[in-house]
PDB file of N, CA and C in Angstrom:
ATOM      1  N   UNK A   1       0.847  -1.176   0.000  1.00  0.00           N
ATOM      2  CA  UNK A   1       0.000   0.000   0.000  1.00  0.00           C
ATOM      3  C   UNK A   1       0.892   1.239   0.000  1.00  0.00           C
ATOM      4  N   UNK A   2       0.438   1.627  -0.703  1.00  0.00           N
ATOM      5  CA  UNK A   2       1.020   3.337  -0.587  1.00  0.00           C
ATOM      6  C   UNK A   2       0.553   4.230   0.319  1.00  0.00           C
ATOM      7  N   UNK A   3       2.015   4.882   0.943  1.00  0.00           N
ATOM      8  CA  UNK A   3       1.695   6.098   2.402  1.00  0.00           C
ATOM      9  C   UNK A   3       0.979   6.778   1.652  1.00  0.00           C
ATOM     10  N   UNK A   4      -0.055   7.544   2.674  1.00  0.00           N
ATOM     11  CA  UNK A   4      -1.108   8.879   2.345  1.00  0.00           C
ATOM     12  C   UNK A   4      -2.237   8.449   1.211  1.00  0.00           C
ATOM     13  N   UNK A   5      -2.507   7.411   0.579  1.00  0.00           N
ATOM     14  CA  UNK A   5      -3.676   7.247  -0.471  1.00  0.00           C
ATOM     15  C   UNK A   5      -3.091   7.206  -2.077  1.00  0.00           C
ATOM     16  N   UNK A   6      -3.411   7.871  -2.981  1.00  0.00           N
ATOM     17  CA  UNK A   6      -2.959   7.634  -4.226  1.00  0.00           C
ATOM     18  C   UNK A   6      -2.076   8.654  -4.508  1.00  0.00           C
ATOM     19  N   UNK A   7      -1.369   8.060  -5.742  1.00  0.00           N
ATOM     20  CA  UNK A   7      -0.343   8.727  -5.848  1.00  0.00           C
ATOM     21  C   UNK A   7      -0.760   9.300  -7.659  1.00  0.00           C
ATOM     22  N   UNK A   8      -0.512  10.642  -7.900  1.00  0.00           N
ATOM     23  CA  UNK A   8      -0.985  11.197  -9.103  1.00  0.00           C
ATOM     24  C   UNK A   8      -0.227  10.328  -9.899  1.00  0.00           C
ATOM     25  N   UNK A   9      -0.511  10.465 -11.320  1.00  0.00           N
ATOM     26  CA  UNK A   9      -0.425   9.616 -12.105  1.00  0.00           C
ATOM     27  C   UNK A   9       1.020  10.073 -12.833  1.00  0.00           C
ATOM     28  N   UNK A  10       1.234  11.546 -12.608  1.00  0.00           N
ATOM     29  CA  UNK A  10       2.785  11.777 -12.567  1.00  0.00           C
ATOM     30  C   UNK A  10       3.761  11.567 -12.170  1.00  0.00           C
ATOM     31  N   UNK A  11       3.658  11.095 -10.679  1.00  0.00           N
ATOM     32  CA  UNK A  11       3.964  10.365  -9.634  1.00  0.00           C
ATOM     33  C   UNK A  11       4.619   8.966  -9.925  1.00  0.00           C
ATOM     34  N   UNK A  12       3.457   8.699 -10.252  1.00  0.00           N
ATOM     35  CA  UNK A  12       3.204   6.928 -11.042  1.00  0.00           C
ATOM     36  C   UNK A  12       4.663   6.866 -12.006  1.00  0.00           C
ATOM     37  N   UNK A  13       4.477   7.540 -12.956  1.00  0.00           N
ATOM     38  CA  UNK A  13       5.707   7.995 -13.851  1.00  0.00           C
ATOM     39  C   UNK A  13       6.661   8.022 -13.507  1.00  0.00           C
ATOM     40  N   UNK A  14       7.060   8.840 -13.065  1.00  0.00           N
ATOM     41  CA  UNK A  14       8.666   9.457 -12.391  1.00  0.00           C
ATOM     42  C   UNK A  14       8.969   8.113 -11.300  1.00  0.00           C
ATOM     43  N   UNK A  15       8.408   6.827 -10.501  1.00  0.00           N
ATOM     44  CA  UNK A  15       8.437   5.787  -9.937  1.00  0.00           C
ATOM     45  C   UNK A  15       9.017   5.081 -10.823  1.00  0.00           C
ATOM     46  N   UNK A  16       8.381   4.619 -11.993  1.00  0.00           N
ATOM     47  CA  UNK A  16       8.375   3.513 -13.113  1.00  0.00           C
ATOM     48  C   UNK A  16       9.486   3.955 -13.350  1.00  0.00           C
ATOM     49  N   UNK A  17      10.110   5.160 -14.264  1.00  0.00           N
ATOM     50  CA  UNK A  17      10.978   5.775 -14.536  1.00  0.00           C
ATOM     51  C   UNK A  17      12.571   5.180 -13.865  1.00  0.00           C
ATOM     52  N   UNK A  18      12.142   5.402 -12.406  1.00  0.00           N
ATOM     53  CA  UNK A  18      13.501   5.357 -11.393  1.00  0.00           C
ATOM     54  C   UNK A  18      13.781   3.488 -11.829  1.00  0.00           C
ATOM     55  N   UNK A  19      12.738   2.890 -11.597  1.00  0.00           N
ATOM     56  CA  UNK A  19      13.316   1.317 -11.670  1.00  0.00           C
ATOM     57  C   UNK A  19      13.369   1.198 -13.036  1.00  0.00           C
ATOM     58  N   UNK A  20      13.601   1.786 -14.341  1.00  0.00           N
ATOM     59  CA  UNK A  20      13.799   1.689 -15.353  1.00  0.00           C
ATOM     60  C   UNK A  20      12.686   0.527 -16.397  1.00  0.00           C
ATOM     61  N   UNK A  21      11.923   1.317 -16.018  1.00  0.00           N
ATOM     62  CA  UNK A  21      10.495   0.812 -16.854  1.00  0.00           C
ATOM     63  C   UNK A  21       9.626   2.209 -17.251  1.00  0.00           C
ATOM     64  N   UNK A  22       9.742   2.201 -18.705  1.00  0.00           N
ATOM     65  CA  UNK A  22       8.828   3.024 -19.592  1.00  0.00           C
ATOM     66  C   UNK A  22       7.643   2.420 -20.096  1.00  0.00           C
ATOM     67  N   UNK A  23       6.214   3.435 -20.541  1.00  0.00           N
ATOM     68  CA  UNK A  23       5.419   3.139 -21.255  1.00  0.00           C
ATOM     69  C   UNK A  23       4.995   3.965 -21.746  1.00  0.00           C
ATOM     70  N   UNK A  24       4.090   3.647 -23.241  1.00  0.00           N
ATOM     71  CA  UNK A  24       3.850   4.096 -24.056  1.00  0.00           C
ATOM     72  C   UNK A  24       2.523   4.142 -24.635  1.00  0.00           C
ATOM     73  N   UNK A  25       1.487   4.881 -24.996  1.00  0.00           N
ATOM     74  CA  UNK A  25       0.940   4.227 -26.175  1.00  0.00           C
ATOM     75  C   UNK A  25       0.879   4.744 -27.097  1.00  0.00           C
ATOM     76  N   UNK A  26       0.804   3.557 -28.154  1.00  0.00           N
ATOM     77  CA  UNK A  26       1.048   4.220 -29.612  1.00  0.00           C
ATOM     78  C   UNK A  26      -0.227   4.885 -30.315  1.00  0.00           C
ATOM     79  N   UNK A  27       0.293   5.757 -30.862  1.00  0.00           N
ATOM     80  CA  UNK A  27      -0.422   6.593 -31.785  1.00  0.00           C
ATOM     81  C   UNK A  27      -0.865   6.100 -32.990  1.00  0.00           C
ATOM     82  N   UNK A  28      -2.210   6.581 -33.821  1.00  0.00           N
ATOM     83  CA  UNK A  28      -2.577   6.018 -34.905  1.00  0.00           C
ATOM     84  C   UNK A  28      -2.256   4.320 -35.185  1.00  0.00           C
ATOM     85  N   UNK A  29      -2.668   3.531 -34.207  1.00  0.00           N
ATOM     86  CA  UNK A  29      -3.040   2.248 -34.559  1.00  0.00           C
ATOM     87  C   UNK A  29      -4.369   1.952 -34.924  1.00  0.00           C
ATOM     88  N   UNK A  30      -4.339   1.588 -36.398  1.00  0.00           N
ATOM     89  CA  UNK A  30      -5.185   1.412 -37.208  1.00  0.00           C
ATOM     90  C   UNK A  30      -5.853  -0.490 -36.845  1.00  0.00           C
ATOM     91  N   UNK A  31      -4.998  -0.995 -37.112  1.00  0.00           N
ATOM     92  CA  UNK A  31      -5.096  -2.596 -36.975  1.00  0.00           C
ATOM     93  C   UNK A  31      -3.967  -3.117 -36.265  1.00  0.00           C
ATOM     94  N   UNK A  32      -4.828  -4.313 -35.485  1.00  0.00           N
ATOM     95  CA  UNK A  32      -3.813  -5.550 -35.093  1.00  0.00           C
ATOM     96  C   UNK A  32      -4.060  -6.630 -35.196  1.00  0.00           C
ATOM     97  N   UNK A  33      -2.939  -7.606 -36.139  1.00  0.00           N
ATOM     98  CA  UNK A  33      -3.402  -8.778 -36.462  1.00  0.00           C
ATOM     99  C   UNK A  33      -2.625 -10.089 -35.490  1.00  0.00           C
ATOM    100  N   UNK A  34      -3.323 -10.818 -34.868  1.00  0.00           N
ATOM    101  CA  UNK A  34      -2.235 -11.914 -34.525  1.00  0.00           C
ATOM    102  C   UNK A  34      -2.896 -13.109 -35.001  1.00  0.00           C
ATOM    103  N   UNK A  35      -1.707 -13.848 -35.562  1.00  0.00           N
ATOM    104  CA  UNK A  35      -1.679 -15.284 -36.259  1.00  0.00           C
ATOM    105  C   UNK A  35      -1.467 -16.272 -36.239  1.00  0.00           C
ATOM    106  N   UNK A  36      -2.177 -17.318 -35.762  1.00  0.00           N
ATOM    107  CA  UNK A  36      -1.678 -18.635 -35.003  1.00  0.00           C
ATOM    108  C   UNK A  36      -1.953 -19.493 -35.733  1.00  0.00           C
ATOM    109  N   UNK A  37      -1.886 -20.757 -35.764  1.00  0.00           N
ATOM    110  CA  UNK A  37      -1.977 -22.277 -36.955  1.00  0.00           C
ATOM    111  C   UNK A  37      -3.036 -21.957 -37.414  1.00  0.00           C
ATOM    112  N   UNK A  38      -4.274 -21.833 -36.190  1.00  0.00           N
ATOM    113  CA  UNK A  38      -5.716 -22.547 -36.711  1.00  0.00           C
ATOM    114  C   UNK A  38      -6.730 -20.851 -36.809  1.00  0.00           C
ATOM    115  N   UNK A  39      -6.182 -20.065 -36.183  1.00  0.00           N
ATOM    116  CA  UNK A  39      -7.289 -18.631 -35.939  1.00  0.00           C
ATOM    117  C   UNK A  39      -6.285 -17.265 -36.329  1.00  0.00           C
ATOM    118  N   UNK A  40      -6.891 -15.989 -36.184  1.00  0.00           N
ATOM    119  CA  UNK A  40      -6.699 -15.262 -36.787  1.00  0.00           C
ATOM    120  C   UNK A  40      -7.693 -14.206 -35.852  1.00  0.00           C
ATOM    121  N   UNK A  41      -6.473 -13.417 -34.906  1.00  0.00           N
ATOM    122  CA  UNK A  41      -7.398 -12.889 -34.418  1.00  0.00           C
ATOM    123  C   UNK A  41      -7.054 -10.796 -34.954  1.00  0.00           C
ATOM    124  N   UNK A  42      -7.920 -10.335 -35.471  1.00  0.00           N
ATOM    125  CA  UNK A  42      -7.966  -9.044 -35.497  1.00  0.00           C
ATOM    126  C   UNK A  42      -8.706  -7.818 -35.367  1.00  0.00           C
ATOM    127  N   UNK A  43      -7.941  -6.768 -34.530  1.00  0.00           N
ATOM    128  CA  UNK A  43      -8.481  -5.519 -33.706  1.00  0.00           C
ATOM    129  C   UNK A  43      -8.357  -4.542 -34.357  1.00  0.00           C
ATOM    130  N   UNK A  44      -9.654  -4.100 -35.554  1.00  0.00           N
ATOM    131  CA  UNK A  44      -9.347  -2.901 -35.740  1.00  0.00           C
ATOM    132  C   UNK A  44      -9.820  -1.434 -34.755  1.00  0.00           C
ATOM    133  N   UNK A  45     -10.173  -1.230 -33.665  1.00  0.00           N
ATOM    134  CA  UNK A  45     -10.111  -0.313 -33.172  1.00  0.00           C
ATOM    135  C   UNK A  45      -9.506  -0.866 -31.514  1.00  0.00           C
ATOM    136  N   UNK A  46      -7.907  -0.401 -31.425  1.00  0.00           N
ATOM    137  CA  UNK A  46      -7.623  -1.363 -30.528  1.00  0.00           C
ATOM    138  C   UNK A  46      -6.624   0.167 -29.810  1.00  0.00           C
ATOM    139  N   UNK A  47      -6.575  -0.327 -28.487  1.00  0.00           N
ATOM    140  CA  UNK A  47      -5.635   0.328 -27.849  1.00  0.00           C
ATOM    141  C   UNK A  47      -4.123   0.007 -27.354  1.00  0.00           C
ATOM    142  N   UNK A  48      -3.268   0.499 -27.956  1.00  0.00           N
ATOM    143  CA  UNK A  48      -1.975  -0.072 -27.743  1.00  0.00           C
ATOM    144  C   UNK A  48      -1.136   0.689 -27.153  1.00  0.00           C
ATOM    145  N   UNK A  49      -0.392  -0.534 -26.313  1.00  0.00           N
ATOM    146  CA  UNK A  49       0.206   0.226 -25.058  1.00  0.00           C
ATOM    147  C   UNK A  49       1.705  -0.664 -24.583  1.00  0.00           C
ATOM    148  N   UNK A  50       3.032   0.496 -25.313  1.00  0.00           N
ATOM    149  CA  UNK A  50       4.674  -0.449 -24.882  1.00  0.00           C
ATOM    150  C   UNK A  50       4.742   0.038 -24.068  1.00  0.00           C
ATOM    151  N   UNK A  51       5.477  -1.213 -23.370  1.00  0.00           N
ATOM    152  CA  UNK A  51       5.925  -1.071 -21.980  1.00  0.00           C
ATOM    153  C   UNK A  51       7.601  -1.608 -22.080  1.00  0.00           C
ATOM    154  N   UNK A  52       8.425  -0.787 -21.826  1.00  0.00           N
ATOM    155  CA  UNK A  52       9.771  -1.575 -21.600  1.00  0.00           C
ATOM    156  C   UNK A  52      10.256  -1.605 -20.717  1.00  0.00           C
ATOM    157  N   UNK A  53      10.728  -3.008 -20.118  1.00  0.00           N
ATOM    158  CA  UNK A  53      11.420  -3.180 -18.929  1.00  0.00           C
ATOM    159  C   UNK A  53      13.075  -3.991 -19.170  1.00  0.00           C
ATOM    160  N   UNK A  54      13.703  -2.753 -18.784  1.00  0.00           N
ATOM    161  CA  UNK A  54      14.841  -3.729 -18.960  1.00  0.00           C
ATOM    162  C   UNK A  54      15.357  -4.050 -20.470  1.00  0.00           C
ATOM    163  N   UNK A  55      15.278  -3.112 -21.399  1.00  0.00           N
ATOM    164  CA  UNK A  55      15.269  -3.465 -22.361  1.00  0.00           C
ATOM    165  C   UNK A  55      14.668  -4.548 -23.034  1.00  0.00           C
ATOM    166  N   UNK A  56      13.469  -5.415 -22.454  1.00  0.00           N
ATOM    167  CA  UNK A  56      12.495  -5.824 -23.212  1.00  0.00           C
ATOM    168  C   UNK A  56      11.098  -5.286 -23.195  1.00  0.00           C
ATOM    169  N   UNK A  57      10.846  -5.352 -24.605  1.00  0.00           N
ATOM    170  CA  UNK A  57       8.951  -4.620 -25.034  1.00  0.00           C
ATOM    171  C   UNK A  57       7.790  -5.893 -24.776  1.00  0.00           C
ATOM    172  N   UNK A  58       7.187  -5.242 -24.149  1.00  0.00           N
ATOM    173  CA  UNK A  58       5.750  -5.932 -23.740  1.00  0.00           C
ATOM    174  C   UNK A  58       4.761  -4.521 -24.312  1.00  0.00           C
ATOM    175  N   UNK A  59       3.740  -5.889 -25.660  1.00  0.00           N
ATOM    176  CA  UNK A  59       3.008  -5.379 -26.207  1.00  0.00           C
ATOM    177  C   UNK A  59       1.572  -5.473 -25.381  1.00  0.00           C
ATOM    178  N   UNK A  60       0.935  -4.136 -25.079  1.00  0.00           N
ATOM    179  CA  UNK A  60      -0.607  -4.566 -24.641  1.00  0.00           C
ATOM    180  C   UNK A  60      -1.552  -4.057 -25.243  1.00  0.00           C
ATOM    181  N   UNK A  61      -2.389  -4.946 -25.852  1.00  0.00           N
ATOM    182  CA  UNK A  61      -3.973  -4.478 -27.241  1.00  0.00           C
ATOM    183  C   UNK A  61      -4.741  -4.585 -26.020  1.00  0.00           C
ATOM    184  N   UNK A  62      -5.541  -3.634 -25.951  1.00  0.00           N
ATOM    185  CA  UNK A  62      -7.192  -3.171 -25.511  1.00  0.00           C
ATOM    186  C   UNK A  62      -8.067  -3.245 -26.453  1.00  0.00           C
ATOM    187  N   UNK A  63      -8.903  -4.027 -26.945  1.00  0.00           N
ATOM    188  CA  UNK A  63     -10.418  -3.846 -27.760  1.00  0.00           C
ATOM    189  C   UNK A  63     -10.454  -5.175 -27.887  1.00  0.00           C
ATOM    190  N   UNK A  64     -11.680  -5.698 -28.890  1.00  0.00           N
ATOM    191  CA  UNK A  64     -12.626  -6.543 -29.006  1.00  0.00           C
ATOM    192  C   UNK A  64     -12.240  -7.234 -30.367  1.00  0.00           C
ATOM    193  N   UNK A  65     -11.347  -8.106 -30.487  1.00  0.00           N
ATOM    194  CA  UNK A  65     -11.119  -9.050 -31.801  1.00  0.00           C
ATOM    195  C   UNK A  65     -12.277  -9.516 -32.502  1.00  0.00           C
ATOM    196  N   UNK A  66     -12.257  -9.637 -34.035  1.00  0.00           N
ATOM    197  CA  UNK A  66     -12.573 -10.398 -34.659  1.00  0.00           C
ATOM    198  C   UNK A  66     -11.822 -11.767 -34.914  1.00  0.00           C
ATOM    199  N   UNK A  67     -12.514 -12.459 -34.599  1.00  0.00           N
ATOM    200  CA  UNK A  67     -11.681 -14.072 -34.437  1.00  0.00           C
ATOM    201  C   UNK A  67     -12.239 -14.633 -35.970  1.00  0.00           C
ATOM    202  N   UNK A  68     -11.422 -15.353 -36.552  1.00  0.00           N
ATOM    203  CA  UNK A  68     -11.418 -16.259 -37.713  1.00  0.00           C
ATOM    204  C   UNK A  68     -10.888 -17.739 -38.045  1.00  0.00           C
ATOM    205  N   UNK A  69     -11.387 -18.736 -37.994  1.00  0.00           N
ATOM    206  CA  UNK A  69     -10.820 -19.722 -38.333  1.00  0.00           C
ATOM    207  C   UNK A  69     -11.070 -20.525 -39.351  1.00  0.00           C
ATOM    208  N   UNK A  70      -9.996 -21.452 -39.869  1.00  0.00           N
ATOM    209  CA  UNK A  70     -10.182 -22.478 -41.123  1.00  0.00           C
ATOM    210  C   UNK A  70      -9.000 -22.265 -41.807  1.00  0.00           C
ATOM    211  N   UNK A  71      -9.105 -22.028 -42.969  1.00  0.00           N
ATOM    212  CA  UNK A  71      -7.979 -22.017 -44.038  1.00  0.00           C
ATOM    213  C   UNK A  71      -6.902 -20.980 -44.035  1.00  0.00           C
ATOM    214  N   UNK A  72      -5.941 -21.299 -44.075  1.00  0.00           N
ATOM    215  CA  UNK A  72      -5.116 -19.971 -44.158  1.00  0.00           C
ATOM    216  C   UNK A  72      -5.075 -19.666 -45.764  1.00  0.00           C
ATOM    217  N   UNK A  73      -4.839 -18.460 -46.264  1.00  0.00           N
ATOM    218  CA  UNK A  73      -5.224 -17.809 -47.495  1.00  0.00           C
ATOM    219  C   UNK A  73      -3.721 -18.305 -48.382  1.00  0.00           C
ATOM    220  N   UNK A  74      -4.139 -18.711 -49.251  1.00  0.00           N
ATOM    221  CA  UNK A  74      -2.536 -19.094 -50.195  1.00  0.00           C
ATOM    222  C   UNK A  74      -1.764 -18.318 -51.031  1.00  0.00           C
ATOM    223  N   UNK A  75      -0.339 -17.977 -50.087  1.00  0.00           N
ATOM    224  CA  UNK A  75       0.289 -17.357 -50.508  1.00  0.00           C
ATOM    225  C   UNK A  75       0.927 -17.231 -51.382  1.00  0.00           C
ATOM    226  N   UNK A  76       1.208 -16.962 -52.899  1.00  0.00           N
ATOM    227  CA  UNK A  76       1.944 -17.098 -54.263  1.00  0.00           C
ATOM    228  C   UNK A  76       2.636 -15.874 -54.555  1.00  0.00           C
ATOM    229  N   UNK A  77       3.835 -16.725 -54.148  1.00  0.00           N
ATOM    230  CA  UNK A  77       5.284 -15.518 -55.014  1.00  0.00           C
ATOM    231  C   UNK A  77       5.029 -15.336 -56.260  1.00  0.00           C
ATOM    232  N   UNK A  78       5.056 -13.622 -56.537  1.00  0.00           N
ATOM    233  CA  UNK A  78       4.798 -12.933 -57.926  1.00  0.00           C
ATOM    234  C   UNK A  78       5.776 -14.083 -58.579  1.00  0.00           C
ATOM    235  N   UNK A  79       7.104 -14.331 -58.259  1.00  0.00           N
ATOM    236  CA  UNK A  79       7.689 -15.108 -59.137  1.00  0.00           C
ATOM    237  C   UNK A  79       7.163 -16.190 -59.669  1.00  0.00           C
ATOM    238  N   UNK A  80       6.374 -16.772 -59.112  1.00  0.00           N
ATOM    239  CA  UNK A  80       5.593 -17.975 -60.115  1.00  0.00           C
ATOM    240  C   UNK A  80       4.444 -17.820 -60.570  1.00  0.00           C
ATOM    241  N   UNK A  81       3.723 -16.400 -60.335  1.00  0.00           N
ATOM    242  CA  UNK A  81       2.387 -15.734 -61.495  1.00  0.00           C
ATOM    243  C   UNK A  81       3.243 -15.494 -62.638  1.00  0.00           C
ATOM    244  N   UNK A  82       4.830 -14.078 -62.254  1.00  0.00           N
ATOM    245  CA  UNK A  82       5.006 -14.027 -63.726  1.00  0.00           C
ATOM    246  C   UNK A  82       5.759 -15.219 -64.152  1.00  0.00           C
ATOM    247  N   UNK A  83       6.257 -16.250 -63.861  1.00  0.00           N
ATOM    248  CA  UNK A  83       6.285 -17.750 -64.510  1.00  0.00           C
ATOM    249  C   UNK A  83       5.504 -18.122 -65.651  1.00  0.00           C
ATOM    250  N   UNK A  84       4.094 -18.194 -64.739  1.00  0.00           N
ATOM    251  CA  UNK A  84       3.237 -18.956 -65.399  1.00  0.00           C
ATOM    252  C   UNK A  84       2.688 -18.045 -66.661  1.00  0.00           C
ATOM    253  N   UNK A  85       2.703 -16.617 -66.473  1.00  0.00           N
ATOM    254  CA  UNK A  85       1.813 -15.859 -67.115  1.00  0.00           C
ATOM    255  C   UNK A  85       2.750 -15.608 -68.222  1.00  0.00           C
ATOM    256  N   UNK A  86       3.934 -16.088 -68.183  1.00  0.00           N
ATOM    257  CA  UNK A  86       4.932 -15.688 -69.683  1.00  0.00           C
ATOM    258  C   UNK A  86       5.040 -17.237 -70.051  1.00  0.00           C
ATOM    259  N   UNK A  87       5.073 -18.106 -69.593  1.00  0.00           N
ATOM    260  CA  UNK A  87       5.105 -19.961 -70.432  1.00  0.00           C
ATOM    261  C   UNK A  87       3.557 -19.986 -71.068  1.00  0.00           C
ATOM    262  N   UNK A  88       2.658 -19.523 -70.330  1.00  0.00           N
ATOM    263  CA  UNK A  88       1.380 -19.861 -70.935  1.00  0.00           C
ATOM    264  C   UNK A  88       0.852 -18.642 -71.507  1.00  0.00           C
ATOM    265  N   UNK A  89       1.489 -17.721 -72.135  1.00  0.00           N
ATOM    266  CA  UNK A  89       1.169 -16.215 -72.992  1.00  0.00           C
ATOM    267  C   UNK A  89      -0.395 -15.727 -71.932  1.00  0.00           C
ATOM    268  N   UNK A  90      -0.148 -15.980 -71.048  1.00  0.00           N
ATOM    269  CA  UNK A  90      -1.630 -15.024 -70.419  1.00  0.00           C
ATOM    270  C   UNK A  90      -1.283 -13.805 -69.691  1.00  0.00           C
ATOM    271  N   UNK A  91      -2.811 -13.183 -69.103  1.00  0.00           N
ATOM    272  CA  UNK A  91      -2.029 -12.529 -68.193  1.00  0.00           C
ATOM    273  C   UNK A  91      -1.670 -12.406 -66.899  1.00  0.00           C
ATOM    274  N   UNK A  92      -1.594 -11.816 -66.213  1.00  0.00           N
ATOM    275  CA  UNK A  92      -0.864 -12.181 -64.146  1.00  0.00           C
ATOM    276  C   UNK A  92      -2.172 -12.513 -63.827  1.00  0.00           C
ATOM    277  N   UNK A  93      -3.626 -11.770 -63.874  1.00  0.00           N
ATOM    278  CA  UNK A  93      -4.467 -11.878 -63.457  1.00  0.00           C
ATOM    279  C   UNK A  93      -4.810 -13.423 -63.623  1.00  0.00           C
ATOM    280  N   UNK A  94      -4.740 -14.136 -64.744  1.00  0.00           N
ATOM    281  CA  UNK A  94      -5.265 -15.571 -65.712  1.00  0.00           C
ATOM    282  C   UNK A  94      -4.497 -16.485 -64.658  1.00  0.00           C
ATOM    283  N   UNK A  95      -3.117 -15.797 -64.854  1.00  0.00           N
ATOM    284  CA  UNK A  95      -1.639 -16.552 -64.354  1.00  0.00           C
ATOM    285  C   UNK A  95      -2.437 -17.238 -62.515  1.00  0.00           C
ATOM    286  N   UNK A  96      -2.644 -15.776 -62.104  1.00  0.00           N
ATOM    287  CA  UNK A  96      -2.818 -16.003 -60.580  1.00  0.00           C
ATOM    288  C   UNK A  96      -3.613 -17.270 -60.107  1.00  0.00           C
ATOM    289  N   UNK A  97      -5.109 -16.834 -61.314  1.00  0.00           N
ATOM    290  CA  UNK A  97      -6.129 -17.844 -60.902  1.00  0.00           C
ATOM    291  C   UNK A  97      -5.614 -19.205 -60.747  1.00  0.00           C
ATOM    292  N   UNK A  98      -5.108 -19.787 -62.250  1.00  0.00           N
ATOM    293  CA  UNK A  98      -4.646 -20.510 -62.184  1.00  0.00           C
ATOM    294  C   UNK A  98      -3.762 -21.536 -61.422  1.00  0.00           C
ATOM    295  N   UNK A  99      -3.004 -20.338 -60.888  1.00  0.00           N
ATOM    296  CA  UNK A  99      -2.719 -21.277 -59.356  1.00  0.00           C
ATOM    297  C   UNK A  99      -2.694 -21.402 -58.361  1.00  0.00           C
ATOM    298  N   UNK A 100      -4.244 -21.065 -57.929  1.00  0.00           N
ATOM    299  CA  UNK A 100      -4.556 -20.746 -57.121  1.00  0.00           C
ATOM    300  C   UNK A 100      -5.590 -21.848 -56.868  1.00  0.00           C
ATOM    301  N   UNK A 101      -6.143 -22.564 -58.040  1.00  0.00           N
ATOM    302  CA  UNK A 101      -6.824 -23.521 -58.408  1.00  0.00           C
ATOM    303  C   UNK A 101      -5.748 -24.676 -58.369  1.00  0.00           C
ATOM    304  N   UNK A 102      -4.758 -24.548 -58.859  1.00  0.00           N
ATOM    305  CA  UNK A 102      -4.004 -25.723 -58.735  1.00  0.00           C
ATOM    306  C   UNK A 102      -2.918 -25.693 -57.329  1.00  0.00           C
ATOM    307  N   UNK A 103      -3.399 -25.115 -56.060  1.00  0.00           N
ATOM    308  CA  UNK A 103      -2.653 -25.079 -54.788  1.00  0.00           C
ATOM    309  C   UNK A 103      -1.209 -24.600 -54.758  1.00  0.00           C
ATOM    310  N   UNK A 104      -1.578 -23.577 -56.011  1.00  0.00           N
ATOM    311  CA  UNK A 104       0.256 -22.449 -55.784  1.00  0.00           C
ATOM    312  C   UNK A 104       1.294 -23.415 -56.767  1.00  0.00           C
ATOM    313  N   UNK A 105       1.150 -24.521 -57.204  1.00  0.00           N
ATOM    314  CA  UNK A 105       1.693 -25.637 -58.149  1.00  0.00           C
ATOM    315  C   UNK A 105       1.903 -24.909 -59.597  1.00  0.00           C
ATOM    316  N   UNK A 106       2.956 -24.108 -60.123  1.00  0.00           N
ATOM    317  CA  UNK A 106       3.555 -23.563 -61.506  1.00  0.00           C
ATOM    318  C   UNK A 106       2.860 -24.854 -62.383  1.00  0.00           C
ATOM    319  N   UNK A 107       3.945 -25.876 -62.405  1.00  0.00           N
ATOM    320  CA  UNK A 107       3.345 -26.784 -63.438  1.00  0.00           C
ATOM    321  C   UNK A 107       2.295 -26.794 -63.675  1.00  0.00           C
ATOM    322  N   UNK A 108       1.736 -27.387 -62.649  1.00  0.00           N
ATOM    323  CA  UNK A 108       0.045 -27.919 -63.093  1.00  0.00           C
ATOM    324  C   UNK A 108      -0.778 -26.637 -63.395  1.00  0.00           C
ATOM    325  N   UNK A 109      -0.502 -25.071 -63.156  1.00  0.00           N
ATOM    326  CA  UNK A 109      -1.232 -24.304 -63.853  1.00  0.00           C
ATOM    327  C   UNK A 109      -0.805 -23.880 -64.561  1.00  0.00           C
ATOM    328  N   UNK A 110       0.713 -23.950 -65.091  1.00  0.00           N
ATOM    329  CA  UNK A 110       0.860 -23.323 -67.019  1.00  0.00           C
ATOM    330  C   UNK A 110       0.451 -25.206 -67.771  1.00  0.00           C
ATOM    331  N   UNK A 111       0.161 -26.227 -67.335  1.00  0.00           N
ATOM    332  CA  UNK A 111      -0.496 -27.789 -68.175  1.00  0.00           C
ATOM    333  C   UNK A 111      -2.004 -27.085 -68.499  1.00  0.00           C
ATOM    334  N   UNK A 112      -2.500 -27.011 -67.340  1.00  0.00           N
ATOM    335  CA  UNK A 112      -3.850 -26.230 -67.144  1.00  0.00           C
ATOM    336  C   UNK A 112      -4.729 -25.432 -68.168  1.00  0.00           C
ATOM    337  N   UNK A 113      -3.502 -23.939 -68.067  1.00  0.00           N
ATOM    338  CA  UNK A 113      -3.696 -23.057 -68.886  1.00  0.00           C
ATOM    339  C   UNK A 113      -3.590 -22.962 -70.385  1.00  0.00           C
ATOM    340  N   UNK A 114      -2.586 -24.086 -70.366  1.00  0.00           N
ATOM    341  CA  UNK A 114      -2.591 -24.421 -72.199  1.00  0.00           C
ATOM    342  C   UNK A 114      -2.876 -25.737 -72.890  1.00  0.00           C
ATOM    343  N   UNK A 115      -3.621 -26.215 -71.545  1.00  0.00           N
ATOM    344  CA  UNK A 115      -4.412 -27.641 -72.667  1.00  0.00           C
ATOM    345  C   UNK A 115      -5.901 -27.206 -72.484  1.00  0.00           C
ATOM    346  N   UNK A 116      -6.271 -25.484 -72.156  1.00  0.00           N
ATOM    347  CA  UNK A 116      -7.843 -25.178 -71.512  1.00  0.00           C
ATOM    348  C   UNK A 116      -8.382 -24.011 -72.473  1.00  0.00           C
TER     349      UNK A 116
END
């Protein structure tokens, strides 16, 4: 307990300060996404708040996630749209579908694209 009742919140500060712990919160946070195997959780109106102790950051989000689960979205390096989209004369857009349908797999969507 603290002598005399509360201590102003400047107070509070200049304490944290002495044992070498800062905090923060950040400005203009728009979104926060965190990403785990199976869910997907994201805060777009969230409150964020660093804290460093000791030279390590502790992140803290305030608000109300949107949670998501199932598939994670398939990721395709431009390098194998423009692959596909110059072996099979199409274009990136054609290229993309394509393998996106065939699970990100070059081959099987420039076979695809030019026996279709």
């Amino acid at each position: 307990m603290i002598p005399g009742g509360r201590m102003h919140p400047r107070q509070v500060k200049q304490m944290m300060k002495k044992l070498g712990i800062e905090s923060e919160d950040l400005e203009g946070v728009e979104e926060v996404i965190i990403k785990t195997s199976s869910k997907e959780y994201r805060f777009t109106d969230a409150e964020v708040t660093v804290t460093t102790i000791q030279g390590q950051q502790t992140f803290q989000i305030v608000g109300e996630p949107e949670i998501t689960e199932g598939e994670e979205e398939l990721s395709i390096p431009i390098e194998d749209i423009n692959l596909v989209a110059e072996k099979a004369n199409v274009s990136e857009e054609e290229a993309r579908k394509a393998l996106e349908e065939c699970d990100g797999e070059p081959a099987e969507a420039i076979i695809k694209l030019m026996s279709g």
